[in-house]
PDB file of N, CA and C in Angstrom:
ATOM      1  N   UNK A   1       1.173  25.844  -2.290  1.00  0.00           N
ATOM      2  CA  UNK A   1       1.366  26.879  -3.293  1.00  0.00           C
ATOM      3  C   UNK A   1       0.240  26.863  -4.322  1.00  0.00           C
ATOM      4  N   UNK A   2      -0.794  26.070  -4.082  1.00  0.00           N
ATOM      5  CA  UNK A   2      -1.917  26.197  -4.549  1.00  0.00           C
ATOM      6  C   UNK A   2      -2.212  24.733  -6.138  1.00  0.00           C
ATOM      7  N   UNK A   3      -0.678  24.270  -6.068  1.00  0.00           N
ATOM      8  CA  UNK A   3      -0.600  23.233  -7.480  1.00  0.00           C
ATOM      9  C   UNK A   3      -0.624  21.960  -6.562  1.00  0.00           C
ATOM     10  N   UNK A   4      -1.031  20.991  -7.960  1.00  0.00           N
ATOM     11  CA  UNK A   4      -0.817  19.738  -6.923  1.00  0.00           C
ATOM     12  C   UNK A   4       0.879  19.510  -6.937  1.00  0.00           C
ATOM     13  N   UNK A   5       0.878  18.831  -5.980  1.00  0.00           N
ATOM     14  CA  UNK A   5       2.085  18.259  -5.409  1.00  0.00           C
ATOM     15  C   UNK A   5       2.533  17.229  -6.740  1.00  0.00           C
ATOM     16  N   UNK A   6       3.649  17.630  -7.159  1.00  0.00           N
ATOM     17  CA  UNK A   6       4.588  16.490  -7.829  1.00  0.00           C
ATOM     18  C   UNK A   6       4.963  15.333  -7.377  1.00  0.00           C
ATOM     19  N   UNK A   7       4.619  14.615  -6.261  1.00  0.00           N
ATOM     20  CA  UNK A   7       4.940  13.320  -5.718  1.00  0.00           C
ATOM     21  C   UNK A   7       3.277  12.651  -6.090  1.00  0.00           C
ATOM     22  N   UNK A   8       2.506  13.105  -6.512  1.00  0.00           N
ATOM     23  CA  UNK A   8       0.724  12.803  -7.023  1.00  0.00           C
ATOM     24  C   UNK A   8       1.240  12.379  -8.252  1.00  0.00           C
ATOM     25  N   UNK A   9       2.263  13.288  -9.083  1.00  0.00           N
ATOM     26  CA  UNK A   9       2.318  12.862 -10.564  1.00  0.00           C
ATOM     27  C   UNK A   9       3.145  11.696 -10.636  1.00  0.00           C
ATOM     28  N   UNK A  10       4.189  11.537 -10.099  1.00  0.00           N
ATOM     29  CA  UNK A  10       4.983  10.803  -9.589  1.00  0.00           C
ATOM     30  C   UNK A  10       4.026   8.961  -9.206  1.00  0.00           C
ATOM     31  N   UNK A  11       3.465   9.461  -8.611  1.00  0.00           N
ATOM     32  CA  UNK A  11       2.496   8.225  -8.085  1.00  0.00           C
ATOM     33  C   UNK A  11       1.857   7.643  -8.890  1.00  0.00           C
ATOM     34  N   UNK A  12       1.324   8.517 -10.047  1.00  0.00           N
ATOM     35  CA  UNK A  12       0.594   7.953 -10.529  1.00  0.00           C
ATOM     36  C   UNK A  12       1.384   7.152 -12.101  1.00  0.00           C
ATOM     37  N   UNK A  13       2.150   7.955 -12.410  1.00  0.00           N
ATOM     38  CA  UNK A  13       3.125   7.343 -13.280  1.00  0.00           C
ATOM     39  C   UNK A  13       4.070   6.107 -12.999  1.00  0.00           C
ATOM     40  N   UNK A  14       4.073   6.173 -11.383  1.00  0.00           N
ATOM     41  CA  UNK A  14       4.495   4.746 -11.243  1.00  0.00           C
ATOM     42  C   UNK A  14       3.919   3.607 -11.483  1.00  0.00           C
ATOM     43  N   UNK A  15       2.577   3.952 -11.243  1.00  0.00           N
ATOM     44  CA  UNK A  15       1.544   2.685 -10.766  1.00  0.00           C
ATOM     45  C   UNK A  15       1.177   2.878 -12.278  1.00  0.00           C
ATOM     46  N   UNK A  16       1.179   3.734 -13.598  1.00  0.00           N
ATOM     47  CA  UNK A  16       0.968   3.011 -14.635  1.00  0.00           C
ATOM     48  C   UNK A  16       2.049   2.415 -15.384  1.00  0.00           C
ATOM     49  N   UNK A  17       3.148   2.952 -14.920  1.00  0.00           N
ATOM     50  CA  UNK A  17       4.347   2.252 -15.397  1.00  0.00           C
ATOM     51  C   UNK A  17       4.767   0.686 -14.825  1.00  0.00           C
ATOM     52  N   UNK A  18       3.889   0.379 -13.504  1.00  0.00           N
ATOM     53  CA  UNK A  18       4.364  -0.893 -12.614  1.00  0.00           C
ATOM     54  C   UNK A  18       3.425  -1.495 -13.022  1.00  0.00           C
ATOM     55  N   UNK A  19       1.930  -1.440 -13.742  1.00  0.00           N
ATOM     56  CA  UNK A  19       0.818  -2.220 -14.506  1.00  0.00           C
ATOM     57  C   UNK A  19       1.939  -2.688 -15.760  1.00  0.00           C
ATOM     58  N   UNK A  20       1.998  -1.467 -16.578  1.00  0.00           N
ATOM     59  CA  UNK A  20       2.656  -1.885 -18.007  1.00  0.00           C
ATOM     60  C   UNK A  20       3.592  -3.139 -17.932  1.00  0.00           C
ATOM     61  N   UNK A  21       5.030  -2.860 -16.703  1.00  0.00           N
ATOM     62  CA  UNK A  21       5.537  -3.810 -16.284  1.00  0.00           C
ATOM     63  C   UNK A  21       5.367  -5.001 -15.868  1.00  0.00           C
ATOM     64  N   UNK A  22       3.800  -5.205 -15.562  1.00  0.00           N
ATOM     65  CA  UNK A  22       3.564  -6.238 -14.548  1.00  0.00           C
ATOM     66  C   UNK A  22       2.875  -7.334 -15.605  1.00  0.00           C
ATOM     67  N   UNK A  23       2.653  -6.670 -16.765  1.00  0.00           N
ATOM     68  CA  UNK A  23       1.918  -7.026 -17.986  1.00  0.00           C
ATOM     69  C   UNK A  23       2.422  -8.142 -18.633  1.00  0.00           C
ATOM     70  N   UNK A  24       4.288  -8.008 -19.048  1.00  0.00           N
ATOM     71  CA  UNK A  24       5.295  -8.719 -18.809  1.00  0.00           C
ATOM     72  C   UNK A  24       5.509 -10.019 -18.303  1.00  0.00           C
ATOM     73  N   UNK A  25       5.375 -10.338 -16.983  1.00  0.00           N
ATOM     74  CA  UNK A  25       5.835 -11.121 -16.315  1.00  0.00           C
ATOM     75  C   UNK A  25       4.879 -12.385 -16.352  1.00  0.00           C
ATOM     76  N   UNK A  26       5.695 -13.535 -15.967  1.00  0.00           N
ATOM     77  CA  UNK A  26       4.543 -14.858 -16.099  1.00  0.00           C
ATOM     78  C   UNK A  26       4.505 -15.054 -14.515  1.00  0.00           C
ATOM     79  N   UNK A  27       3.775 -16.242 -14.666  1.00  0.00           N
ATOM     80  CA  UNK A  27       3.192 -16.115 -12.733  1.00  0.00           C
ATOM     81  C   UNK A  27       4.347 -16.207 -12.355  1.00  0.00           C
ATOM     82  N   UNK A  28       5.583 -16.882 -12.336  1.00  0.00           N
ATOM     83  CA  UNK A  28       6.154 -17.433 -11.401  1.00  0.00           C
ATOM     84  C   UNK A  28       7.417 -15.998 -11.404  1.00  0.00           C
ATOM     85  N   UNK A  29       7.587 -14.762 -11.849  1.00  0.00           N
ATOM     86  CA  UNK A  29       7.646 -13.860 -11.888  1.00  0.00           C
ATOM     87  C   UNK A  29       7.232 -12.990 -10.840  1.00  0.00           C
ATOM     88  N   UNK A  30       8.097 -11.438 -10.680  1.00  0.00           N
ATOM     89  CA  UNK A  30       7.564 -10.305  -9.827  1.00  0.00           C
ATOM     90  C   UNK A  30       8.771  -9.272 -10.465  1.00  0.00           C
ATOM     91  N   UNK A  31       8.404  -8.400  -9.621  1.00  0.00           N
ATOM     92  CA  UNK A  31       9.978  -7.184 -10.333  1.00  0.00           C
ATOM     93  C   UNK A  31       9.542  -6.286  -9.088  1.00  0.00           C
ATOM     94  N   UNK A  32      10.697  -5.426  -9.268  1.00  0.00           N
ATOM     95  CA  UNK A  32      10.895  -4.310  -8.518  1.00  0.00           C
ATOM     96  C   UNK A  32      11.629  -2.804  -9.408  1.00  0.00           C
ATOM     97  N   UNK A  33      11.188  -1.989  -8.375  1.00  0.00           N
ATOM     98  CA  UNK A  33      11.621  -0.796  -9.096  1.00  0.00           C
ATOM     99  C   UNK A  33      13.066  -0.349  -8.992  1.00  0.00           C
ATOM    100  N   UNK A  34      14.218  -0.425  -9.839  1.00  0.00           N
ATOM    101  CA  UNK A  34      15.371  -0.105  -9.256  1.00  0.00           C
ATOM    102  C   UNK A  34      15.733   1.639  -9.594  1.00  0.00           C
ATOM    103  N   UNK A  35      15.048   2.213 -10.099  1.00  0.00           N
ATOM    104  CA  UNK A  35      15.344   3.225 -10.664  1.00  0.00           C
ATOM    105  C   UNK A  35      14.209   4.324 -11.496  1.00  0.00           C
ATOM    106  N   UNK A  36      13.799   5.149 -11.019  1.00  0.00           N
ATOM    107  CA  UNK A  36      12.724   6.049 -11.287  1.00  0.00           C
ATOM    108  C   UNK A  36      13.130   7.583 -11.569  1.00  0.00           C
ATOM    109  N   UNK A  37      12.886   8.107 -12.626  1.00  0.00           N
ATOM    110  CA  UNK A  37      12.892   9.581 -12.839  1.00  0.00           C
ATOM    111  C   UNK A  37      11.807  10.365 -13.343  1.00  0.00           C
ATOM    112  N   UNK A  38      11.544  11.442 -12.791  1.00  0.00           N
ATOM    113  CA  UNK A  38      10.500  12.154 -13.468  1.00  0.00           C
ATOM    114  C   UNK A  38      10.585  13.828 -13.931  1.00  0.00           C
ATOM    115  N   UNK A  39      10.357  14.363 -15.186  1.00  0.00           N
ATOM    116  CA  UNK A  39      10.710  15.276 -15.477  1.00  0.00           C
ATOM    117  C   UNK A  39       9.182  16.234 -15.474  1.00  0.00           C
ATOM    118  N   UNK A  40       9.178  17.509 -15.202  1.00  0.00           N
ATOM    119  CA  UNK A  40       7.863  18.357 -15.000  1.00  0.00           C
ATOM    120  C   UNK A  40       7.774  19.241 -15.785  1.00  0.00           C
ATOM    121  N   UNK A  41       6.802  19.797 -16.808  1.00  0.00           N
ATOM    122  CA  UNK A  41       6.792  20.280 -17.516  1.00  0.00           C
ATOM    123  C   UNK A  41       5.595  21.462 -17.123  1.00  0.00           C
ATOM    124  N   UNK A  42       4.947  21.216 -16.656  1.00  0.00           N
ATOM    125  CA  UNK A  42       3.738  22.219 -16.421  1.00  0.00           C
ATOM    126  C   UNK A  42       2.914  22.070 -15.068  1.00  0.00           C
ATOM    127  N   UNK A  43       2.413  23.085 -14.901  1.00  0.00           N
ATOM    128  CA  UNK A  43       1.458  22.950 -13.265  1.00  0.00           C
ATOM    129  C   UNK A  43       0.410  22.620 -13.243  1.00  0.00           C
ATOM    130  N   UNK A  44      -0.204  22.055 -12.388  1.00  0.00           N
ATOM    131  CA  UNK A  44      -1.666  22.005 -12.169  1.00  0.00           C
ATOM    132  C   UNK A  44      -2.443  22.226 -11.261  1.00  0.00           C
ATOM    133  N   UNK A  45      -3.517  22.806 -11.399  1.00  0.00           N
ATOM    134  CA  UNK A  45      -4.009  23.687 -10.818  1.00  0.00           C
ATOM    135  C   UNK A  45      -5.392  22.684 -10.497  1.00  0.00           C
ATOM    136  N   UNK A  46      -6.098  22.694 -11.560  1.00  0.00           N
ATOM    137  CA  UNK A  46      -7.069  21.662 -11.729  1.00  0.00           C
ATOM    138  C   UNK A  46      -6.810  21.022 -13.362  1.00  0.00           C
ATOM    139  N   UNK A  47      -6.920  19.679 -13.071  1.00  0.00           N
ATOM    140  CA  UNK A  47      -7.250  19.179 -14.427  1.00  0.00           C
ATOM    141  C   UNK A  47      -7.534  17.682 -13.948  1.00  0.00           C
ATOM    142  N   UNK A  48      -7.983  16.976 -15.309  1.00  0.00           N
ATOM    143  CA  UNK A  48      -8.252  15.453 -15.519  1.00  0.00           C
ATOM    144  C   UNK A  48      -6.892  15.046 -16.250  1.00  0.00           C
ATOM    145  N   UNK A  49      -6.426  13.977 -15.164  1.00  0.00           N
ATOM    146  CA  UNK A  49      -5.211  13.540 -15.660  1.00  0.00           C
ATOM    147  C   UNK A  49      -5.306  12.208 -16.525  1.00  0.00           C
ATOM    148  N   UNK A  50      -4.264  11.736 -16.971  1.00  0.00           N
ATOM    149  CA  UNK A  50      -4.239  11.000 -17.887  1.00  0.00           C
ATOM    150  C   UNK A  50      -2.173  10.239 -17.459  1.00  0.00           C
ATOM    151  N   UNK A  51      -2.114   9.388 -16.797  1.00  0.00           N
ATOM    152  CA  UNK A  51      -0.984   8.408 -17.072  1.00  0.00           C
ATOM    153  C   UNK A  51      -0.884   7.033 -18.016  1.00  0.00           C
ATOM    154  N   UNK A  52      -0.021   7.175 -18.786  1.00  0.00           N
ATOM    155  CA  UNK A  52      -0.076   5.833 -19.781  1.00  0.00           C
ATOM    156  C   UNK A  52       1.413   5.277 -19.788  1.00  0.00           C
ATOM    157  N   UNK A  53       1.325   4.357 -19.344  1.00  0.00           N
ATOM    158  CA  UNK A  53       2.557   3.726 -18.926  1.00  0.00           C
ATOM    159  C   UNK A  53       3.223   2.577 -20.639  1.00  0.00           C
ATOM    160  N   UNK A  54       4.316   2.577 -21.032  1.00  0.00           N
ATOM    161  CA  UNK A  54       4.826   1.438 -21.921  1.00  0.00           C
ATOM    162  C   UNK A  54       6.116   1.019 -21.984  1.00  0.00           C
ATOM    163  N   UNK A  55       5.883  -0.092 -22.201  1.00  0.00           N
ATOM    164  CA  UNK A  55       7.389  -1.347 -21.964  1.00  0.00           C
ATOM    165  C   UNK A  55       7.937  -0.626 -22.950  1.00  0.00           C
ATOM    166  N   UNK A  56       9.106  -0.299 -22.862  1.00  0.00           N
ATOM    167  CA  UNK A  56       9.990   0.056 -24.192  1.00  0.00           C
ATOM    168  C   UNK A  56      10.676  -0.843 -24.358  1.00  0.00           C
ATOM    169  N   UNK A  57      11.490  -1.749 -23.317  1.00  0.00           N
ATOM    170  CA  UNK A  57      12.418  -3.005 -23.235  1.00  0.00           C
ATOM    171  C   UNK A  57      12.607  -3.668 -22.313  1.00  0.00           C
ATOM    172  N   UNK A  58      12.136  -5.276 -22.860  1.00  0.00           N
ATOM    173  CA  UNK A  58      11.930  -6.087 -21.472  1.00  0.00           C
ATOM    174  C   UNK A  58      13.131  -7.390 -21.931  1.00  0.00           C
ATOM    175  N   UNK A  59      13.798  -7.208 -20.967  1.00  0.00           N
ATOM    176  CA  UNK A  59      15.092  -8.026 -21.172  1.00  0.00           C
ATOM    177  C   UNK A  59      14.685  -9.107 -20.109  1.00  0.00           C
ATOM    178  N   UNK A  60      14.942 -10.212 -19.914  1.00  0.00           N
ATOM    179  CA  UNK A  60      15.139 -11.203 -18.988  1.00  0.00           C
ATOM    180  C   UNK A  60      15.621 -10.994 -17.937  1.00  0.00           C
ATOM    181  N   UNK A  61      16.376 -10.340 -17.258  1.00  0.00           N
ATOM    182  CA  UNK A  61      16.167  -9.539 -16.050  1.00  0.00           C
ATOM    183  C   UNK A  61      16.341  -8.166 -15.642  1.00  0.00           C
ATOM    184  N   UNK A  62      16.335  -7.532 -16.873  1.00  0.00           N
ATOM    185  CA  UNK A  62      15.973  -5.668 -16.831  1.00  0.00           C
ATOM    186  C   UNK A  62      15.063  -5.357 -17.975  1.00  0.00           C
ATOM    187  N   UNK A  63      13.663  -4.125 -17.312  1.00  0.00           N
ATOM    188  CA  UNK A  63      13.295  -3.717 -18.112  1.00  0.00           C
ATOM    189  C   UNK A  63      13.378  -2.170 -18.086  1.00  0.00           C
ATOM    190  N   UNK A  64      12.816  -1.712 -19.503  1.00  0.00           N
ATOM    191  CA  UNK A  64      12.834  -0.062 -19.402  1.00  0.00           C
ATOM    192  C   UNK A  64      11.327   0.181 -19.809  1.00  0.00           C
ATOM    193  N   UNK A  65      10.331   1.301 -18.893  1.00  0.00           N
ATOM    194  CA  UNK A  65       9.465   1.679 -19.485  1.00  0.00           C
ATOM    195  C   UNK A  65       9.332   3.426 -19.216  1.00  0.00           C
ATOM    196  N   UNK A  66       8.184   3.422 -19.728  1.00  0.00           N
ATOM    197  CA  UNK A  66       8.345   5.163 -19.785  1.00  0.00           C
ATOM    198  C   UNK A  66       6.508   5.617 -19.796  1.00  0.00           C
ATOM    199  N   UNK A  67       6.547   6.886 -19.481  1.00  0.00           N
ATOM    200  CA  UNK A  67       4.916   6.938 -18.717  1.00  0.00           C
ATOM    201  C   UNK A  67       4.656   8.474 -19.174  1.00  0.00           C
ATOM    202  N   UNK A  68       4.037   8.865 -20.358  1.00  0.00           N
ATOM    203  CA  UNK A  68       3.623  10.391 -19.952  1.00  0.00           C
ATOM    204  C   UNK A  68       2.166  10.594 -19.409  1.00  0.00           C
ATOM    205  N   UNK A  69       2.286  11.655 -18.456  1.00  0.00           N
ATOM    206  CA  UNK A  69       0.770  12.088 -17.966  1.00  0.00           C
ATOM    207  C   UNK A  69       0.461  13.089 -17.991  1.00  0.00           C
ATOM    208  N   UNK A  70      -0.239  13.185 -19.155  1.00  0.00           N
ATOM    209  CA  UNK A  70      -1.149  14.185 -19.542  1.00  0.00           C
ATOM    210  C   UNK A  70      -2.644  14.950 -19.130  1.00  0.00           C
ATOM    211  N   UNK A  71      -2.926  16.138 -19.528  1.00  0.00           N
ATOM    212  CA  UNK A  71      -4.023  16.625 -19.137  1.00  0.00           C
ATOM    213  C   UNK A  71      -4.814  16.471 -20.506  1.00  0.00           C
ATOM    214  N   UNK A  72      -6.307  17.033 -19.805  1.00  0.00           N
ATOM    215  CA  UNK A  72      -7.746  16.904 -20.847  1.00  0.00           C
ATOM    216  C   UNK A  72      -7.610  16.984 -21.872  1.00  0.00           C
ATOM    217  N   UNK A  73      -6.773  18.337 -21.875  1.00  0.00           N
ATOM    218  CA  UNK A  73      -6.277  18.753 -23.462  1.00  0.00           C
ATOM    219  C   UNK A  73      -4.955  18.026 -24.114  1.00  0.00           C
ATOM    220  N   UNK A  74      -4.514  17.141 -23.500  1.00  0.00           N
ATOM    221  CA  UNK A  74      -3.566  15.964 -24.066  1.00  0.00           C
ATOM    222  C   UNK A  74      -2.718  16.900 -23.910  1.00  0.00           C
ATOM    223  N   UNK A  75      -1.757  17.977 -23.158  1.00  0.00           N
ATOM    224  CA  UNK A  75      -1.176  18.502 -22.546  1.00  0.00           C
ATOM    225  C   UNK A  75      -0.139  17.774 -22.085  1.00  0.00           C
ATOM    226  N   UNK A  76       1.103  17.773 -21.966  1.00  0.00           N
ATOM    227  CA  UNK A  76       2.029  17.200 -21.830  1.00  0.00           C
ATOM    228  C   UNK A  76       2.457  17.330 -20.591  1.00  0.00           C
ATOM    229  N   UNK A  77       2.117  17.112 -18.972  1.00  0.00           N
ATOM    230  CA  UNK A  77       2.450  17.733 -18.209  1.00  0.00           C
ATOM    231  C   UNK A  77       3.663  17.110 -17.603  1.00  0.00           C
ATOM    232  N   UNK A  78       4.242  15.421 -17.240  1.00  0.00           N
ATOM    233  CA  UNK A  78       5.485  15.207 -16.531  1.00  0.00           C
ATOM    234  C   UNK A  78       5.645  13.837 -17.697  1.00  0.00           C
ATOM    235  N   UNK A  79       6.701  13.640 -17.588  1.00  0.00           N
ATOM    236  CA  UNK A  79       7.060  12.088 -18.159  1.00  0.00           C
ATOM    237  C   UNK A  79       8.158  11.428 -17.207  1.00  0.00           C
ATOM    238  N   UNK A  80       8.115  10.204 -17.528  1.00  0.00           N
ATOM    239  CA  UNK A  80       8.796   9.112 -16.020  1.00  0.00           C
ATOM    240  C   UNK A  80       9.347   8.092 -17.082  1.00  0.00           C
ATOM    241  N   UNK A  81      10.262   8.044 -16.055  1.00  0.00           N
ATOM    242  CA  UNK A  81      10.544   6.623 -16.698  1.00  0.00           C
ATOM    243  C   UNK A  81      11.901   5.828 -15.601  1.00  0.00           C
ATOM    244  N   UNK A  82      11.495   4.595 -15.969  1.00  0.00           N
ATOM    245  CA  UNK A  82      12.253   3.535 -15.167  1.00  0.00           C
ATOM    246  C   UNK A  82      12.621   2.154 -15.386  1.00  0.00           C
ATOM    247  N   UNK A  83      13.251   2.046 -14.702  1.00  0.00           N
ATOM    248  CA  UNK A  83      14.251   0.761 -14.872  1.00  0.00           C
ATOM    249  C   UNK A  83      13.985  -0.595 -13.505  1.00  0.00           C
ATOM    250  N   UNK A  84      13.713  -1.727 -14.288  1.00  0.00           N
ATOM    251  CA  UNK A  84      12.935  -2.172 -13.471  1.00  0.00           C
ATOM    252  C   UNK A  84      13.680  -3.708 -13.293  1.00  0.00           C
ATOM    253  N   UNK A  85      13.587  -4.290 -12.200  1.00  0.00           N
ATOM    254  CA  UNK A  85      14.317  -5.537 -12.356  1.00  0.00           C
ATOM    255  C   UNK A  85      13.470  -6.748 -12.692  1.00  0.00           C
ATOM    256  N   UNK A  86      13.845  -7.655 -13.098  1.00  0.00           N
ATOM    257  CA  UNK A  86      12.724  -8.849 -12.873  1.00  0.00           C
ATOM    258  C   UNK A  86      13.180  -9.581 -11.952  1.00  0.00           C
ATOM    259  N   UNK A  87      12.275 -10.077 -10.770  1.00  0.00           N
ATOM    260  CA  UNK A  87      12.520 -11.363 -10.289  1.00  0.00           C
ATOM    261  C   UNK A  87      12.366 -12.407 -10.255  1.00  0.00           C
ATOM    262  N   UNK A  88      12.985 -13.334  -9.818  1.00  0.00           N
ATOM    263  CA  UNK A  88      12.573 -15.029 -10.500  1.00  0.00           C
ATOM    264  C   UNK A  88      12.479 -16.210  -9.343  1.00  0.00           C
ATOM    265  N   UNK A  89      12.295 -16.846  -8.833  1.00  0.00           N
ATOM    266  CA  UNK A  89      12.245 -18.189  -8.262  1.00  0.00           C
ATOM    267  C   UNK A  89      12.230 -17.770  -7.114  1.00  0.00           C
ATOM    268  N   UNK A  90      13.239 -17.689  -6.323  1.00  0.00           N
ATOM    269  CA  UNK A  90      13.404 -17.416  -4.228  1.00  0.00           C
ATOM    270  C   UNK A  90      12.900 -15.617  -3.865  1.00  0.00           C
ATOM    271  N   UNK A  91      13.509 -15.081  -5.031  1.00  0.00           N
ATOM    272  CA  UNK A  91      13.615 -13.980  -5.027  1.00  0.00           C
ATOM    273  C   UNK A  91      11.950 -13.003  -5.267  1.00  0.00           C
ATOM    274  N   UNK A  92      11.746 -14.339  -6.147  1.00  0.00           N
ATOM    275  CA  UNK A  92      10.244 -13.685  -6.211  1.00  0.00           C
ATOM    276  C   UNK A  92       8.927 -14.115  -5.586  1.00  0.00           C
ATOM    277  N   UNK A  93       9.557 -15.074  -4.775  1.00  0.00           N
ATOM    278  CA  UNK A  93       8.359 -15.559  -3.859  1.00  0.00           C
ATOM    279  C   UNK A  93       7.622 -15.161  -2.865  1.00  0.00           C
ATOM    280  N   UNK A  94       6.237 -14.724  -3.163  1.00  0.00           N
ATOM    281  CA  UNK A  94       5.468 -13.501  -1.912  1.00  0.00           C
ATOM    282  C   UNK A  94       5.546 -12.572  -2.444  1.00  0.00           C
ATOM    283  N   UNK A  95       5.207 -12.143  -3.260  1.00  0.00           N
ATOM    284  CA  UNK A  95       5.746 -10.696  -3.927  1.00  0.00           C
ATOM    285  C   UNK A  95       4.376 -10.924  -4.572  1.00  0.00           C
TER     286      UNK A  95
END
């Protein structure tokens, strides 16, 4: 239909939201994503994007962060956000 695909915005708000998250954790640490939403506000056609991912709350084994990604003009185009688990010892080994 000529816009990018919303699973691009999606992608990319994960992977700055799973940095922010990952920011968090000490080595012996990992997490996973239990829960992701994303809301769309505008199309794109062409632009320079912009995802910025931040911890809003990192609990000992749940966190919450949230991601808007914006265009050139600091344009508000989707925001994300998710709920993330931490893992610890067996659970997080290989990860």
């Amino acid at each position: 239909m000529g816009t990018l695909h919303g699973g691009i915005l999606c992608d990319i708000g994960d992977a700055a939201m799973g940095l922010a998250f990952a920011s968090t954790l000490s080595a012996e640490e990992s997490f996973t994503t239990v829960e992701l939403k994303i809301n769309f506000f505008r199309p794109v056609w062409k632009a320079q994007l912009k995802a910025e991912g931040k911890v809003i709350q990192r609990g000992r084994t749940i966190g919450y962060v949230e991601c808007n990604v914006t265009d050139e003009n600091d344009r508000l185009i989707a925001k994300l956000n998710s709920t993330c688990l931490v893992l610890q010892g067996k659970k997080a080994a290989g990860r």
